[in-house]
Protein backbone atom coordinates (compact mmCIF):
# COMPACT_ATOMS: atom_id res chain seq x y z
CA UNK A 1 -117.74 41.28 168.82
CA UNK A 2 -115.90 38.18 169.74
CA UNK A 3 -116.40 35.21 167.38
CA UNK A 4 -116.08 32.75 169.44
CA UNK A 5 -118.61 34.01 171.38
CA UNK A 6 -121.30 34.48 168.85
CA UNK A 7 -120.32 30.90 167.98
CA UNK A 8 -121.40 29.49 171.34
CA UNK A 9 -124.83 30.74 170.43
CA UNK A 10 -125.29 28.57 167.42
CA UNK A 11 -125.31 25.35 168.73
CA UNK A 12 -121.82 24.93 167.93
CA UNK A 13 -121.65 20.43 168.26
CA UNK A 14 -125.32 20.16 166.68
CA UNK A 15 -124.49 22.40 164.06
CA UNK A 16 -121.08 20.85 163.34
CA UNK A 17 -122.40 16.92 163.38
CA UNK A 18 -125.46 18.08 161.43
CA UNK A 19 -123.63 19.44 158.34
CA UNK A 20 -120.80 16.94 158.52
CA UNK A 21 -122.81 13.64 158.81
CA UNK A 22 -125.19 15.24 155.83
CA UNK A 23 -121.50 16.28 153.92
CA UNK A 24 -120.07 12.96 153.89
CA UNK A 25 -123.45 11.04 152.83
CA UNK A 26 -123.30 12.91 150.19
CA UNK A 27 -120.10 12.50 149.49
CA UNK A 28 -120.53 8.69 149.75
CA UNK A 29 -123.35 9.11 147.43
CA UNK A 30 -121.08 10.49 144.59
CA UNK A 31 -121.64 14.11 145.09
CA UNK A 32 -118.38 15.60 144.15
CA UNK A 33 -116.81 19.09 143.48
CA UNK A 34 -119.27 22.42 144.11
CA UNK A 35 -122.14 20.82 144.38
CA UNK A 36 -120.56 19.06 147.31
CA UNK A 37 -119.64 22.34 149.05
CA UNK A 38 -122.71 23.67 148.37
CA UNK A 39 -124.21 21.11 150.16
CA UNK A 40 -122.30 22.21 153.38
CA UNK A 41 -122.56 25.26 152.99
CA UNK A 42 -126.64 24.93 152.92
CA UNK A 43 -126.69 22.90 155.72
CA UNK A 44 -124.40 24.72 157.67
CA UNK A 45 -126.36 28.31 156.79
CA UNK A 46 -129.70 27.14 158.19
CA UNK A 47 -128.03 24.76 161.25
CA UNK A 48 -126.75 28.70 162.27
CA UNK A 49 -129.78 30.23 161.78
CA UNK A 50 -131.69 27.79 163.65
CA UNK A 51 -129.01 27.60 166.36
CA UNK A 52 -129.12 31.47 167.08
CA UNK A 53 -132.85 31.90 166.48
CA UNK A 54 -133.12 28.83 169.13
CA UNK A 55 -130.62 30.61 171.87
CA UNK A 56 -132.61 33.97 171.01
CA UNK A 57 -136.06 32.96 171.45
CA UNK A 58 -134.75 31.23 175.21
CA UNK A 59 -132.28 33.88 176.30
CA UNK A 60 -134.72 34.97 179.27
CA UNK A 61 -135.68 31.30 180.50
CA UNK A 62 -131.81 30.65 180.20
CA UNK A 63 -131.03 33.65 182.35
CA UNK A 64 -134.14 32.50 184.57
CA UNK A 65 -132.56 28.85 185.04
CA UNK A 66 -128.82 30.43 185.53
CA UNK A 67 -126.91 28.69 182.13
CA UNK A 68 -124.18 30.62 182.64
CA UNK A 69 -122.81 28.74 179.19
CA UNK A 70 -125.08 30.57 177.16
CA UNK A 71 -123.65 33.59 175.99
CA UNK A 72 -127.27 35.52 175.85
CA UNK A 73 -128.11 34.62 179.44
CA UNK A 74 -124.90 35.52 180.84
CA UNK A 75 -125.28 39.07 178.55
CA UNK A 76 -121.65 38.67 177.00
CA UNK A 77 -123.66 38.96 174.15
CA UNK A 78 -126.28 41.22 172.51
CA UNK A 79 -129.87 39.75 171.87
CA UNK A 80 -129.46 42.51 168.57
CA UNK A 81 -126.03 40.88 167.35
CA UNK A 82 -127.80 37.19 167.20
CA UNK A 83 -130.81 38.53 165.59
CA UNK A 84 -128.51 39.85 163.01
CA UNK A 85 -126.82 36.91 162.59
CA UNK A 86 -129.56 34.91 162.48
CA UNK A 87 -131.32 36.62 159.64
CA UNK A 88 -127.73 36.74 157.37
CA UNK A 89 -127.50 32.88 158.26
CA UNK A 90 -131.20 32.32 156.95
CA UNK A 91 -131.06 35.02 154.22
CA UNK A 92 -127.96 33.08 153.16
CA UNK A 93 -129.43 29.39 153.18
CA UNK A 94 -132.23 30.10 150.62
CA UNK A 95 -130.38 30.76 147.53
CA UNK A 96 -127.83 28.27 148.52
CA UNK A 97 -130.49 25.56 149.28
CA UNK A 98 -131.74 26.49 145.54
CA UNK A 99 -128.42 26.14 144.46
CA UNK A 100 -128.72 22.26 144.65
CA UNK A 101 -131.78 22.09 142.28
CA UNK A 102 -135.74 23.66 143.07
CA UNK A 103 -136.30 19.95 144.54
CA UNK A 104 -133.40 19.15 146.89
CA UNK A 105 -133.56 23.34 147.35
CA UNK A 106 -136.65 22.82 148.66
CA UNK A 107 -136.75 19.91 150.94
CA UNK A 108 -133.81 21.63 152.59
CA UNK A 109 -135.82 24.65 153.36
CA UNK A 110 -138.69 22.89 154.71
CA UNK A 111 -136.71 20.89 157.29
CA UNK A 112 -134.95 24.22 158.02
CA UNK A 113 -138.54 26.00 158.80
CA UNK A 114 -139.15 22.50 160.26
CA UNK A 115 -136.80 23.32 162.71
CA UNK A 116 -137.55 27.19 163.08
CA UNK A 117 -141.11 25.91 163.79
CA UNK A 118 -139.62 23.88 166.73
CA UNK A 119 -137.57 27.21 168.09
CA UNK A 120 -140.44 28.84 167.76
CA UNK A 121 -143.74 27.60 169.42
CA UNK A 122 -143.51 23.37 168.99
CA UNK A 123 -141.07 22.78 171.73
CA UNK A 124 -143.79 23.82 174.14
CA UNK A 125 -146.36 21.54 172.51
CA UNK A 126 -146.90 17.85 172.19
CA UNK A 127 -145.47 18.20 168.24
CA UNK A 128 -142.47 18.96 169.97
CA UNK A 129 -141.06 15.92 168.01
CA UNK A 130 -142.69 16.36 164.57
CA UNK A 131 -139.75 18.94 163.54
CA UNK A 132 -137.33 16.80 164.39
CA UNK A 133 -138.81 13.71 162.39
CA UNK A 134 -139.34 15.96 159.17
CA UNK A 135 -135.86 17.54 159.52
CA UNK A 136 -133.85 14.16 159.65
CA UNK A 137 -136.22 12.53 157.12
CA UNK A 138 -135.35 15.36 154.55
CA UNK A 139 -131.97 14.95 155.03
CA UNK A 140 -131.24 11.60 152.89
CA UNK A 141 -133.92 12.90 150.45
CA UNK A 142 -131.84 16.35 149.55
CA UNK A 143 -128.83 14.19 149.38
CA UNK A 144 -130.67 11.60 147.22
CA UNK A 145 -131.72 14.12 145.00
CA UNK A 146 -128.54 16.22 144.18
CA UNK A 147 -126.27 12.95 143.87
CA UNK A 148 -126.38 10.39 140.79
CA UNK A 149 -128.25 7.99 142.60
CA UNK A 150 -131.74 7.73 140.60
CA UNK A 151 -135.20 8.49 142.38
CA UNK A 152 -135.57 8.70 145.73
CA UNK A 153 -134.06 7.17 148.79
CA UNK A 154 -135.34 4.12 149.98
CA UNK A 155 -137.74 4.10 152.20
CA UNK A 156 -136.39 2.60 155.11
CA UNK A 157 -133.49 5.45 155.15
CA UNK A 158 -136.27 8.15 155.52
CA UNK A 159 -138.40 6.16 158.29
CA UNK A 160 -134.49 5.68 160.10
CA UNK A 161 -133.65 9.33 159.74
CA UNK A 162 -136.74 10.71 161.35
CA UNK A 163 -136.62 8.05 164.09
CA UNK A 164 -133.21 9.11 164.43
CA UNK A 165 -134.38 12.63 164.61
CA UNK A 166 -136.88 11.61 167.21
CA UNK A 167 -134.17 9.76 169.29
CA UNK A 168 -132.30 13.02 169.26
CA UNK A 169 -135.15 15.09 170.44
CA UNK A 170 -135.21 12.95 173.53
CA UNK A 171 -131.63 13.24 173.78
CA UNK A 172 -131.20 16.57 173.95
CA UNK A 173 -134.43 16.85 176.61
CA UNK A 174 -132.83 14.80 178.80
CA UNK A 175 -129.76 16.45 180.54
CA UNK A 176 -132.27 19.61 180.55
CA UNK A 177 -135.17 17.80 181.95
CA UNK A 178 -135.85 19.26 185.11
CA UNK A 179 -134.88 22.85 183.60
CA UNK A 180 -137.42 22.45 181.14
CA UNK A 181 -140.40 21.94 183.28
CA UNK A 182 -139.54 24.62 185.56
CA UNK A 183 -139.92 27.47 183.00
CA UNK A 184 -142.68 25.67 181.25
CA UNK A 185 -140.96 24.44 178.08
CA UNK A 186 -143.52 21.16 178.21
CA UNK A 187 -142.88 19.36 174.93
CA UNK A 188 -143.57 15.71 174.35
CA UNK A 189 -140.28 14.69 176.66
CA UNK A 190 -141.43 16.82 179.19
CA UNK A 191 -144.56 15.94 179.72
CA UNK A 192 -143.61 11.86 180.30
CA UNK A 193 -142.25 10.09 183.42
CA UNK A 194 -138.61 10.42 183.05
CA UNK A 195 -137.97 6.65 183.21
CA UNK A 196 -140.43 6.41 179.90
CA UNK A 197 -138.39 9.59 178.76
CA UNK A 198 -135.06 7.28 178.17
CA UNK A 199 -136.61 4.43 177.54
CA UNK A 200 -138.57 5.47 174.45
CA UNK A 201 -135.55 8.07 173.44
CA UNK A 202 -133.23 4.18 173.23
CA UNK A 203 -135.98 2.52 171.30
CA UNK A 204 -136.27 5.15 168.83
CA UNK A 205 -133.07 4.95 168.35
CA UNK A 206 -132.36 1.55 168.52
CA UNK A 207 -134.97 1.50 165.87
CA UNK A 208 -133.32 3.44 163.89
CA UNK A 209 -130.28 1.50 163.71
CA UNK A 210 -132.56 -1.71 163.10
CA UNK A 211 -133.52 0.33 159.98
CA UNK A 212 -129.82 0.64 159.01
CA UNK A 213 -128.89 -2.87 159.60
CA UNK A 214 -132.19 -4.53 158.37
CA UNK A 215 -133.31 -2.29 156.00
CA UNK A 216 -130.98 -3.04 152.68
CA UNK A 217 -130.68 -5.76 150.45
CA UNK A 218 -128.51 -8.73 151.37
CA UNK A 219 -127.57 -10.64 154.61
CA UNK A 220 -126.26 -8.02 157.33
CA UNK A 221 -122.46 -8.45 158.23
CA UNK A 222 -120.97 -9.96 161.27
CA UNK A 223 -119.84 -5.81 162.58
CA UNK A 224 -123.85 -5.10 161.96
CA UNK A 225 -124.91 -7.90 164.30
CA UNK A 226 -122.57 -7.11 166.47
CA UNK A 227 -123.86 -3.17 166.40
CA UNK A 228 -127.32 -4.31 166.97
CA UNK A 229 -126.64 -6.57 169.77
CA UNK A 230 -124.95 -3.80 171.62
CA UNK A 231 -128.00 -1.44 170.79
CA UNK A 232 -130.47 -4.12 172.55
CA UNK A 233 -127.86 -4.19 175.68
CA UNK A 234 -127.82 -0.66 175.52
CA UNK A 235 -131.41 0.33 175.74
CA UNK A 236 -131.69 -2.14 178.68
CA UNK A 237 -129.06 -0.29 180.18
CA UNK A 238 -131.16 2.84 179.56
CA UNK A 239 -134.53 1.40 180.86
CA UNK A 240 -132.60 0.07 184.32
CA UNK A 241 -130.64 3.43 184.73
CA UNK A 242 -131.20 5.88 187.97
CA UNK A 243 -133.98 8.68 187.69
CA UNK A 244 -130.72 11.10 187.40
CA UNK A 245 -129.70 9.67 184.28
CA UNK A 246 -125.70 8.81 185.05
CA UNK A 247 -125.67 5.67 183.19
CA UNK A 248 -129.20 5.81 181.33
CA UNK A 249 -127.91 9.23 179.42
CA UNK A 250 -124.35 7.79 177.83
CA UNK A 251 -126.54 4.54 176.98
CA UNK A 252 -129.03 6.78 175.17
CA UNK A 253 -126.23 8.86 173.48
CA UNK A 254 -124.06 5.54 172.90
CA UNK A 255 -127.28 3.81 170.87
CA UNK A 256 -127.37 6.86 168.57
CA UNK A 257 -123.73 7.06 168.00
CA UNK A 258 -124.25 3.59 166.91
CA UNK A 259 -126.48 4.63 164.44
CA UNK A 260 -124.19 7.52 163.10
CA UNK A 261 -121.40 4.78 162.90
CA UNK A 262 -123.37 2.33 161.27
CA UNK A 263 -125.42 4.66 158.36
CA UNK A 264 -121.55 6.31 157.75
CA UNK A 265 -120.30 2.73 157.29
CA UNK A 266 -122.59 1.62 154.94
CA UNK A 267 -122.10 4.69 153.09
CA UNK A 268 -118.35 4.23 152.65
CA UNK A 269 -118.45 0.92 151.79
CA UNK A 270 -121.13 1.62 148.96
């Protein structure tokens, strides 16, 4: 079985930006040695599973709308292989989620069945978005938890991580859009005017990286203005954009990666 094809399955660029952002926040939180691999490891192991179990659950809608990029629909790949690697991913992440302590080992798992949930049955529903709230939410708590920092995270960090997770949701809905309704995937983003699709998917976001800015101690820096300012121009771009998305979709995208740049920023300079 080729590798790189099993790969494509997983969600390769979610999976990958998942377990690094969540590697290097803990990093910049003073996790150090094994307990910082084990972190990646974790993450990675259930970003896999949920991947595959996502790509297995939609292989026939996939074949049905022709995405000749998924290895499953375009049968270069065996729906029995994924399953397989699937269950070894999520067999994998539980005692390396408990690694990191019952609590952090915990919250992991939950946003991982968070996200199972979503491959599931919730994408179809109006919950579509709760997973993706929960998941990102968790993620500054399990790093929180396994670092020396004492407590919890604030609360602002949480609220920005699930409204980050929300903006992502949207995100990801958006290129598929019209695929989506077709085969009756009708989750929250689906089941809204497209306009109101992008524009609430750049608030979300943009309120996420409010959260970042606004949400610590002190005056924000001159770079976090600036960041914010380009967020507001941004979601107007997004709200003005044509129905097909050409400039409202890199807006949308652009706002989160504003985010990303901004909570890794902070982080590093902590």
């Amino acid at each position: 079985m080729n590798a790189w094809v099993l790969a494509k399955a997983c969600h390769p660029v979610p999976s990958a930006a998942v377990t690094t952002l969540t590697t290097v926040l803990a990093a910049a939180a003073g996790v150090r040695g094994t307990t910082l691999v084990l972190v990646a490891a974790a993450v990675l192991t259930g970003q896999l599973c949920v991947g595959w179990v996502n790509d297995f659950v939609d292989r026939d809608r996939d074949r049905a709308v022709g995405r000749r990029d998924k290895p499953l629909a375009s049968d270069v790949l065996s729906p029995r292989a994924v399953a397989v690697s699937a269950t070894a991913a999520g067999t994998a992440c539980v005692p390396l989620s408990l690694s990191l302590g019952i609590a952090a080992g915990l919250c992991h798992l939950v946003a991982v069945g968070a996200a199972l949930g979503y491959d599931v049955g919730l994408k179809r529903t109006i919950w579509s978005w709760l997973p993706y709230a929960v998941a990102f939410a968790l993620l500054p708590v399990v790093v929180w938890l396994v670092s020396p920092q004492d407590g919890l995270p604030p609360t602002w960090l949480v609220l920005a991580g699930a409204l980050l997770g929300v903006g992502a949701h949207g995100a990801n809905v958006l290129p598929d859009y019209d695929r989506d309704r077709a085969t009756g995937v009708l989750g929250l983003p689906q089941r809204v005017d497209p306009t109101v699709l992008r524009l609430g998917t750049a608030i979300a976001l943009l309120g996420a990286l409010a959260l970042l800015i606004l949400g610590p101690a002190g005056v924000p820096q001159p770079w976090e203005w600036i960041a914010l300012g380009a967020g507001c121009v941004l979601v107007l771009v997004a709200a003005a954009g044509p129905n097909e998305g050409r400039a409202s979709f890199p807006a949308v995208i652009g706002i989160g990666a504003l985010a990303v740049g901004v909570l890794l920023v902070r982080s590093a300079l902590t």
